[in-house]
Protein backbone atom coordinates (compact mmCIF):
# COMPACT_ATOMS: atom_id res chain seq x y z
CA UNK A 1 -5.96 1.53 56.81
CA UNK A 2 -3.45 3.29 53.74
CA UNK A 3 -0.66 1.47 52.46
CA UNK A 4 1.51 3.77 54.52
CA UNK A 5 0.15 2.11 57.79
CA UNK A 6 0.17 -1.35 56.03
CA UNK A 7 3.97 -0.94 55.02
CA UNK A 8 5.39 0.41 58.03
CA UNK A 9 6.60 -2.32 60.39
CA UNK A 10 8.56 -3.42 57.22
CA UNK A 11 10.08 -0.60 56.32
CA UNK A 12 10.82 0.05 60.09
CA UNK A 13 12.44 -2.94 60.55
CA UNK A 14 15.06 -2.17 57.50
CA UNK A 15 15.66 1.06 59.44
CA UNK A 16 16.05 -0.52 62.46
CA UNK A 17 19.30 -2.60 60.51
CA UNK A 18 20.29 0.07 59.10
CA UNK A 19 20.79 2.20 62.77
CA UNK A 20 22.20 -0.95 63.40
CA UNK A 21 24.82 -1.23 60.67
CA UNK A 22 25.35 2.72 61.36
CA UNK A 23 26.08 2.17 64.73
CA UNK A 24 28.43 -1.00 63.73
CA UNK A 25 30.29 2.02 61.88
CA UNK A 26 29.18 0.06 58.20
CA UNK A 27 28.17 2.50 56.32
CA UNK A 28 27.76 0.32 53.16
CA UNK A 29 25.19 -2.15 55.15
CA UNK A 30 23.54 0.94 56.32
CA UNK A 31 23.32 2.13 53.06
CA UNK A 32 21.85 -1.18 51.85
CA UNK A 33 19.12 -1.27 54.27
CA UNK A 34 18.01 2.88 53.45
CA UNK A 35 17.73 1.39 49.62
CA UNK A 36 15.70 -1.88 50.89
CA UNK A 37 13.63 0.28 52.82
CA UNK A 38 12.89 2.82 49.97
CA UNK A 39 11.69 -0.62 47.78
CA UNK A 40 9.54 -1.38 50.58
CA UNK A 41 8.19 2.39 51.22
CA UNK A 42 8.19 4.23 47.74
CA UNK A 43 4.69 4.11 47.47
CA UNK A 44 3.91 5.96 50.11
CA UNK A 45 4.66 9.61 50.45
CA UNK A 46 5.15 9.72 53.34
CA UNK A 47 8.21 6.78 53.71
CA UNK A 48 9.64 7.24 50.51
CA UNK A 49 9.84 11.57 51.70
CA UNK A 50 11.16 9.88 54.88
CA UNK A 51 13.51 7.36 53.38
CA UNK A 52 14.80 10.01 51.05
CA UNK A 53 15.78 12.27 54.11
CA UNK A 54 17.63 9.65 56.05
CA UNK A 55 19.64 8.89 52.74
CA UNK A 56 20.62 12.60 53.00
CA UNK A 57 20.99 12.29 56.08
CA UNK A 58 24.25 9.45 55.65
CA UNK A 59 25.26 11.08 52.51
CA UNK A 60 26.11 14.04 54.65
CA UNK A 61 27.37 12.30 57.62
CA UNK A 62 29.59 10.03 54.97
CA UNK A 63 30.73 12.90 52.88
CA UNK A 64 29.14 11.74 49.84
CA UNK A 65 28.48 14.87 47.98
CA UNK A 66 26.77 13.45 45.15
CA UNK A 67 24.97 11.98 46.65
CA UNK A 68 23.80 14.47 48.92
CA UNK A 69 23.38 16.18 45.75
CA UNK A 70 21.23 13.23 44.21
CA UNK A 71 19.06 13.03 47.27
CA UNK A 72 17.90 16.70 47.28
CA UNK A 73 16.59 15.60 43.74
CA UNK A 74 14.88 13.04 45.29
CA UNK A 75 13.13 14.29 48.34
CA UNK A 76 11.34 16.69 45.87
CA UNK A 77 10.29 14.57 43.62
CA UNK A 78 9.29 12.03 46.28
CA UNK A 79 7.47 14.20 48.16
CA UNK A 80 5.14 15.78 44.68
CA UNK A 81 5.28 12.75 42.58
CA UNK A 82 4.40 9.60 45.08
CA UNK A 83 0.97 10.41 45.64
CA UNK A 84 0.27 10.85 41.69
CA UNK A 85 1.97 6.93 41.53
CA UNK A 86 4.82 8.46 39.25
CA UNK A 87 6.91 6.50 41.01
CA UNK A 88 9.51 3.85 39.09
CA UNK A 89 9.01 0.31 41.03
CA UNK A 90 11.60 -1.16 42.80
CA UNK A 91 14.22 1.63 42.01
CA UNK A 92 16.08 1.63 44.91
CA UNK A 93 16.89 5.40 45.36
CA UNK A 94 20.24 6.12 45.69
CA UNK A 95 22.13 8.88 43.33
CA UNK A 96 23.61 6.02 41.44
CA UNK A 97 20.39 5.36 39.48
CA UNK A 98 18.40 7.12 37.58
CA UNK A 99 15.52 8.42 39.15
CA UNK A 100 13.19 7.58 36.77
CA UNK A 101 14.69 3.96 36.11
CA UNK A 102 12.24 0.70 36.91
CA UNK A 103 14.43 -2.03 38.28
CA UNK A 104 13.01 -5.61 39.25
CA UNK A 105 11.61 -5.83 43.41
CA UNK A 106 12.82 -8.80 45.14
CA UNK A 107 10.45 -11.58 45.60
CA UNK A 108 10.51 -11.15 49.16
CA UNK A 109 9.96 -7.47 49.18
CA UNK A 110 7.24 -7.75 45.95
CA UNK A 111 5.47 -10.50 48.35
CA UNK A 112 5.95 -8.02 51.45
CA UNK A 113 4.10 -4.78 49.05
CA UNK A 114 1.57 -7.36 47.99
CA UNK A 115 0.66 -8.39 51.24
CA UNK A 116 0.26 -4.67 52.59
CA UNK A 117 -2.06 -3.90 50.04
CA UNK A 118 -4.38 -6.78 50.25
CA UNK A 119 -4.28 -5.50 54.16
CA UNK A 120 -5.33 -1.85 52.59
CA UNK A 121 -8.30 -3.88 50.42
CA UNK A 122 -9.45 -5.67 53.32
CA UNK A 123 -9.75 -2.81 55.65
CA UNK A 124 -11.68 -1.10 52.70
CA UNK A 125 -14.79 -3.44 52.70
């Protein structure tokens, strides 16, 4: 099992609110959930690529440009840096942070990581 297998219901639930919220025409809760769903995902290429698109995705749908601008930043650098782990924890993605800036995980969230990769150590013995 890879962390991107051990992370996924989790970050696919925070999708799941966030089609929600996007559906609820909230496009600040939907926002919210892309960003607690990067947290959850950014260590895996694969989600935090992913996570990265869909926040490009509402940027353009929202008519965000910097954002949109910000996130084509991103999805490069998400999709060459994740699997060399230059990746700063917790950041939560959006355009309005630094890319390179660590920011403090939520306990739940930190717990939620921790808990995938014990899964990944397990499955590895």
């Amino acid at each position: 099992m890879t962390f991107s297998q051990a992370i996924r219901f989790s970050v696919l639930r925070e999708l799941v609110y966030a089609r929600q919220a996007e559906y609820a025409n909230d496009p600040n809760k939907q926002f919210f959930h892309l960003q607690n769903a990067h947290v959850l995902g950014q260590e895996s290429t694969y989600w935090h690529t992913y996570v990265h698109m869909l926040m490009l995705r509402w940027a353009w749908c929202n008519r965000v440009l910097p954002e949109f601008t910000g996130q084509l930043v991103r999805i490069l650098g998400a999709a060459s840096k994740t699997a060399l782990g230059w990746v700063p924890r917790g950041n939560t993605g959006g355009a309005n942070v630094s890319p390179f800036k660590v920011m403090p995980i939520p306990a739940n969230y930190a717990q939620t990581i921790a808990n995938a990769k014990k899964r990944v150590a397990t499955w590895e013995q």
